[in-house]
Protein backbone atom coordinates (compact mmCIF):
# COMPACT_ATOMS: atom_id res chain seq x y z
CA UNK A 1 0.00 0.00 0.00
CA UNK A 2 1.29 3.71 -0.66
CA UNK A 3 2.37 5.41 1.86
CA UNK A 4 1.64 8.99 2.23
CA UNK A 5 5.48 10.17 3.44
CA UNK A 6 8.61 8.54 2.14
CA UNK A 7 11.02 9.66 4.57
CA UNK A 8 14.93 9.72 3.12
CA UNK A 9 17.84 9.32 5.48
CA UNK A 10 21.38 9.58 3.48
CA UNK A 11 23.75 7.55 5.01
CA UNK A 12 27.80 8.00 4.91
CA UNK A 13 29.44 6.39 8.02
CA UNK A 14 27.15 7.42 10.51
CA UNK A 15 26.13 4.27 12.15
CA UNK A 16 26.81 5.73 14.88
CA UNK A 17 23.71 7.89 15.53
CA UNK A 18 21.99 6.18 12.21
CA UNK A 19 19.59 3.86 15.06
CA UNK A 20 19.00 6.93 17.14
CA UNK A 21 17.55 8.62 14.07
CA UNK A 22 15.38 5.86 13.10
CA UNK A 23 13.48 5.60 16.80
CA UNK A 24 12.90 9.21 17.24
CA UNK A 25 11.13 8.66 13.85
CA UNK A 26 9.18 6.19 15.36
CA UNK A 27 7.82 8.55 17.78
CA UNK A 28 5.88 10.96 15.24
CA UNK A 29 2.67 11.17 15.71
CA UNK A 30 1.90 10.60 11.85
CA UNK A 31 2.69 7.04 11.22
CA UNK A 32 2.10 6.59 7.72
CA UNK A 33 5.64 6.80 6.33
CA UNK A 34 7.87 4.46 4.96
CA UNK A 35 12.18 4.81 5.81
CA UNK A 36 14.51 4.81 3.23
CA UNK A 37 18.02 5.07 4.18
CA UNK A 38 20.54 5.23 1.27
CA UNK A 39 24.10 4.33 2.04
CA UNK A 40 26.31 6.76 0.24
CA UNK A 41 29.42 4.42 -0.11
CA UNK A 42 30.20 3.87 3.56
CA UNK A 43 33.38 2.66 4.61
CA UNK A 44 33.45 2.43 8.28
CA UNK A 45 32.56 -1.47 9.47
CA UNK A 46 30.22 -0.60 12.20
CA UNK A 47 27.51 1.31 9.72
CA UNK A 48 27.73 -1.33 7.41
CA UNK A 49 26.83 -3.62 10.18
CA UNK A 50 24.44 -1.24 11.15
CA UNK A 51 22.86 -1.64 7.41
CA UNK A 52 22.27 -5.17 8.13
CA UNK A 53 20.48 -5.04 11.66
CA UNK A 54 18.33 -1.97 9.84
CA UNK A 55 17.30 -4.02 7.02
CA UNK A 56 16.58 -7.27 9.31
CA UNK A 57 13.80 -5.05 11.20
CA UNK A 58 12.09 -4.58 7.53
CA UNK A 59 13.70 -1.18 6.56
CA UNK A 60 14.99 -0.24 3.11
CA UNK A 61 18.60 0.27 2.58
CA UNK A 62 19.85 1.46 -0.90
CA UNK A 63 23.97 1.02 -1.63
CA UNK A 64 25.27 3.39 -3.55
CA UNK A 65 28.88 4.81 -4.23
CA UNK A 66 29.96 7.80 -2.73
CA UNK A 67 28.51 10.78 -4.63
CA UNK A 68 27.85 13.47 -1.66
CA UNK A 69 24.52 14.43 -0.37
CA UNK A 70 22.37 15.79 -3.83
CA UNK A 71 23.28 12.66 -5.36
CA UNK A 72 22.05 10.47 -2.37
CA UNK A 73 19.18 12.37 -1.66
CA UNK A 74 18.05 12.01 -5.01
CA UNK A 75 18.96 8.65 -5.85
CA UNK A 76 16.42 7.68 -2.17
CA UNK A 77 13.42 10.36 -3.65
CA UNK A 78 13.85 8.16 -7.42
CA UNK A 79 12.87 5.33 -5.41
CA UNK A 80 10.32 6.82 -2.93
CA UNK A 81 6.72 5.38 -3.34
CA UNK A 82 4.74 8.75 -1.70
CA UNK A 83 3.89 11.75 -3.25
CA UNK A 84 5.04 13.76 -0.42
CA UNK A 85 9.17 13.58 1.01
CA UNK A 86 11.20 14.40 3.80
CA UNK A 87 14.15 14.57 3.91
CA UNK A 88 16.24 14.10 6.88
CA UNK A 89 20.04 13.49 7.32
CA UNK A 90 21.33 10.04 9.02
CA UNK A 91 22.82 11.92 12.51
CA UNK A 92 19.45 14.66 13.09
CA UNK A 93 16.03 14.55 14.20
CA UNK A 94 12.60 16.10 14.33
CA UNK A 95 10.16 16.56 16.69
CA UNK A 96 7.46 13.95 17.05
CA UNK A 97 4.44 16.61 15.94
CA UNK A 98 6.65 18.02 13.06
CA UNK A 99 4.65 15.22 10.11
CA UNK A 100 1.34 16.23 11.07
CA UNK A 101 1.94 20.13 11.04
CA UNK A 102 3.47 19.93 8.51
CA UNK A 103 1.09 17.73 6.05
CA UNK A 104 -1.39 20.21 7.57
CA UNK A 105 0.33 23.13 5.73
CA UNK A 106 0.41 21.09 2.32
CA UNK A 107 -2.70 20.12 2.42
CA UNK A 108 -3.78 24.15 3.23
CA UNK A 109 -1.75 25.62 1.40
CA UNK A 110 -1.59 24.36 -1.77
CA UNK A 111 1.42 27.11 -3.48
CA UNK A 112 3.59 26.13 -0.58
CA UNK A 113 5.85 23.49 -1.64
CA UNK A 114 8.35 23.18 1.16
CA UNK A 115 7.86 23.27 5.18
CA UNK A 116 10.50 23.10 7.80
CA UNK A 117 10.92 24.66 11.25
CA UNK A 118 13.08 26.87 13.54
CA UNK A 119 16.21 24.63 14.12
CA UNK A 120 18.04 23.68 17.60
CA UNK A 121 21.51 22.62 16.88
CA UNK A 122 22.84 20.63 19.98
CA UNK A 123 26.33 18.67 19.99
CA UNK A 124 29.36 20.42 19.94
CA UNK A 125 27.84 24.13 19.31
CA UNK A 126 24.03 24.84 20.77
CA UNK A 127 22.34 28.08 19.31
CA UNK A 128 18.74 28.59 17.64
CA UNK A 129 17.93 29.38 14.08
CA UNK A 130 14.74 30.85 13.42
CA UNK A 131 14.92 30.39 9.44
CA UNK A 132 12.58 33.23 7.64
CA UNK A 133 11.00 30.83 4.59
CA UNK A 134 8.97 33.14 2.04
CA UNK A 135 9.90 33.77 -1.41
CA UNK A 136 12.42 33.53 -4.14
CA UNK A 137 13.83 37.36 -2.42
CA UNK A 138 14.17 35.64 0.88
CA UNK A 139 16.61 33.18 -0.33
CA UNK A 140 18.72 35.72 -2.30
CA UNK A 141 21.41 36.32 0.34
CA UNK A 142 20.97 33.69 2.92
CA UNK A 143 19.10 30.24 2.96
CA UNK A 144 15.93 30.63 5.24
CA UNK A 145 15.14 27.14 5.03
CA UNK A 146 16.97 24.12 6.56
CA UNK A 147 17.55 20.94 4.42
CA UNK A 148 15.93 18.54 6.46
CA UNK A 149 12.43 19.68 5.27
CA UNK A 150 8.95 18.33 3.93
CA UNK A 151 8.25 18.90 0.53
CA UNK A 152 5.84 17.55 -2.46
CA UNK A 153 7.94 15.47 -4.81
CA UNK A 154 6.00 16.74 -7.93
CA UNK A 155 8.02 20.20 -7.28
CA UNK A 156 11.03 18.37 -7.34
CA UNK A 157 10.39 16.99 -10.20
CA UNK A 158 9.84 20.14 -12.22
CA UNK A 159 12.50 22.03 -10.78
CA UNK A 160 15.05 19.48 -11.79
CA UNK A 161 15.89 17.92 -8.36
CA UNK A 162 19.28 18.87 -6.37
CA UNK A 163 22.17 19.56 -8.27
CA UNK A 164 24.71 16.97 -7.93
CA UNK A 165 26.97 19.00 -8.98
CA UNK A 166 27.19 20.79 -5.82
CA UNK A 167 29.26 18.20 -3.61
CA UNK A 168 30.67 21.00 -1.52
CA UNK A 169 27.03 20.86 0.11
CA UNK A 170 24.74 24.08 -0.09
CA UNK A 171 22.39 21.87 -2.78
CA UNK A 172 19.60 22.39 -0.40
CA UNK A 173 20.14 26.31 -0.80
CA UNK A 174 20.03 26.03 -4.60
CA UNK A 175 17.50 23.82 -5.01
CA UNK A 176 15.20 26.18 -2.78
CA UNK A 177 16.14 29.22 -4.97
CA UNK A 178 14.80 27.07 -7.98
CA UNK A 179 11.64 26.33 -5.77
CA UNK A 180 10.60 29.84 -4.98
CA UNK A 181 11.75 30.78 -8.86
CA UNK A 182 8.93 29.16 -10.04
CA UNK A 183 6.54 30.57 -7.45
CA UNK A 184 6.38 28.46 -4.87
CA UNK A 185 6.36 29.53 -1.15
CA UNK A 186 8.64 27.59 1.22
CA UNK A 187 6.93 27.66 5.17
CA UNK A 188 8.55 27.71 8.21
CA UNK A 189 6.61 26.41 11.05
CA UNK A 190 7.09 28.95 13.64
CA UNK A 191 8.44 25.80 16.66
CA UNK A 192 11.42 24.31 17.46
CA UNK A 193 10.41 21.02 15.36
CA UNK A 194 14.02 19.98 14.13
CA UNK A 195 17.15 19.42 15.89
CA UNK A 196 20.79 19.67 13.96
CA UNK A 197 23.36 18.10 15.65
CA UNK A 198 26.45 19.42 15.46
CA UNK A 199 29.77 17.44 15.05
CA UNK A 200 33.52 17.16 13.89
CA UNK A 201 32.60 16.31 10.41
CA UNK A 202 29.81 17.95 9.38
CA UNK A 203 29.60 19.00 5.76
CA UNK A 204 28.74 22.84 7.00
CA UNK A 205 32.12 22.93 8.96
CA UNK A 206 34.35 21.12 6.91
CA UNK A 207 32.99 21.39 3.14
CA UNK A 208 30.98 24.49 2.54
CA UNK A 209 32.70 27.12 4.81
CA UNK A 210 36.08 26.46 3.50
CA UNK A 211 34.81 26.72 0.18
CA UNK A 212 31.95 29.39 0.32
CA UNK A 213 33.28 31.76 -2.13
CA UNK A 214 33.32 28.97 -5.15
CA UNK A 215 30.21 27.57 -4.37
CA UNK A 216 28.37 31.08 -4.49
CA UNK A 217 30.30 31.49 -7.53
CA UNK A 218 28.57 28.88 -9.02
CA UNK A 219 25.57 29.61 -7.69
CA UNK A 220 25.45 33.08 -8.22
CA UNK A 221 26.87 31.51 -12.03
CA UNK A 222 23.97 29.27 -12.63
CA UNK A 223 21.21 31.74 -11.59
CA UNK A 224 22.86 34.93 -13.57
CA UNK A 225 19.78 36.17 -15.12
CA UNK A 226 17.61 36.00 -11.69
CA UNK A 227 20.54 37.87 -9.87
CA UNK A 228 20.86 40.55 -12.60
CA UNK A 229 16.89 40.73 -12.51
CA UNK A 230 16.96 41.68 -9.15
CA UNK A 231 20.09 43.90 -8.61
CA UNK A 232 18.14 46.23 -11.59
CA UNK A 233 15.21 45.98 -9.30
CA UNK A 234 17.09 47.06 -6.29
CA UNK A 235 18.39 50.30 -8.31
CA UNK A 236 15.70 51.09 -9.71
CA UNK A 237 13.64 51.26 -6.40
CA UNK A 238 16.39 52.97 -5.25
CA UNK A 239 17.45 50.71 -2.06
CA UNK A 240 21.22 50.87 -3.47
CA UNK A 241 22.56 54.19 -1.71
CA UNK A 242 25.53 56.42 -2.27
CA UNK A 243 27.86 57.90 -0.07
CA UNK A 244 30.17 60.81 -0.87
CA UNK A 245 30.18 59.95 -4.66
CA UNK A 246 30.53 55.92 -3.69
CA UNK A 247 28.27 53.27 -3.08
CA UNK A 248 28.08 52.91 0.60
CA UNK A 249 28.86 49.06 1.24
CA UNK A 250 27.63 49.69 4.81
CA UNK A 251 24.55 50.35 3.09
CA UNK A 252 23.80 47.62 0.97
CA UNK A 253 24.57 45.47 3.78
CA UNK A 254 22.08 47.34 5.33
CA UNK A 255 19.44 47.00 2.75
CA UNK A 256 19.97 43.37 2.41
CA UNK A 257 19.77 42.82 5.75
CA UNK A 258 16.44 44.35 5.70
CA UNK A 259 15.44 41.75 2.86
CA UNK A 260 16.33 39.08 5.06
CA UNK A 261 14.18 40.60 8.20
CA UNK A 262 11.02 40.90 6.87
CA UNK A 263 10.85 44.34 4.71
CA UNK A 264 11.18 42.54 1.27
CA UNK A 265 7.88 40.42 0.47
């Protein structure tokens, strides 16, 4: 029988938390989803062997070799039986109400496309992120949407899934860009419904920091027209400001801060 959420958990050695993961998804409160874990060429002998204890309690487990996050997410969503995905990394968690708020706001709101939730990292740094959501100007500057989210496969679909390109990780960011591009809205659930744990080798820390500046090269690269559309939009509503005969950095910082904060809809 179909399910109605396919839930997709990439996998790359992290055993470790992979069967904490799995029984905090247990706990939601919407139990009509089916787990797919794909393992993204793992090397380290104790996730393998957690593979096999996973797939003796009835779970699906894809192998797959290593191709970084886009490629694994998508590779799992190819293979998903609902209409409707999360996806969720192998070492996080959400909340056990987060499935039924958010299938509430799908099945509402029928131009949003994505839902997530403020985020809670815990581990080896603890702060709160209250992502923003909203439209194709929200995501801009910043992503305002986590990558452990709920969204309707059909979208990703026409969008052209995540770029596997991207290895350096920020797919999530570009796919949303291509999301809101087309109109969608992308909702944030106003709760702390997700929790990011924090650790030595996360992708953020070691992969897409280092390398920020070429991946929003390529970004930036790949979406030239929407970025020139909008810079000509921001001069010609005048939010670009001059100072003593030169643009004032300070205040295009400014301004784009004030995109990000709620005064550009």
């Amino acid at each position: 029988m179909k399910p109605e959420i396919s839930v997709i958990i990439p996998c790359y050695n992290d055993g470790i938390y992979l069967k904490e993961t799995i029984a905090k998804l247990k706990l939601q409160t919407f139990n009509d989803f089916e787990i797919i874990i794909v393992d993204d060429g793992s090397t380290d002998e104790y996730t393998l062997n957690v593979f096999e204890e996973i797939k003796e309690q009835g779970l699906t487990v894809y192998h797959k070799p290593n191709g970084r996050m886009a490629a694994a997410r998508n590779y799992g969503i190819e293979r998903a039986k609902a209409d409707i995905i999360v996806a969720l990394d192998a070492d996080d968690y959400f909340e056990k109400s987060f499935f039924v708020k958010a299938l509430n706001v799908l099945n509402t709101e029928k131009n949003v496309a994505v839902v997530s939730s403020y985020i809670k990292s815990f581990g080896l740094k603890k702060n709160l992120f209250k992502a923003r959501g909203g439209t194709v100007n929200n995501f801009l500057f910043s992503n305002q949407c986590v990558a452990c989210a709920m969204f309707r496969k059909s979208v990703w679909l026409e969008v052209g899934k995540f770029d596997e390109e991207m290895k350096l990780g920020f797919e999530d960011w570009e796919f949303y860009i291509r999301v809101t591009e087309k109109g969608y809205l992308i909702k944030i659930i106003p709760e702390i419904l997700f929790f990011y744990r924090q650790t030595e080798k996360s992708t953020l820390k070691n992969d897409s920091m280092p390398n920020e500046k070429e991946i929003l090269e390529y970004m930036i690269g790949k979406h030239d027209s929407l970025y020139k559309e909008k810079l000509i939009e921001l001069i010609m509503n005048k939010q670009v400001l001059y100072t003593e005969s030169r643009i004032s950095w300070q205040n295009i910082w400014k301004m784009i801060k004030n995109r990000l904060t709620g005064k550009y809809k």
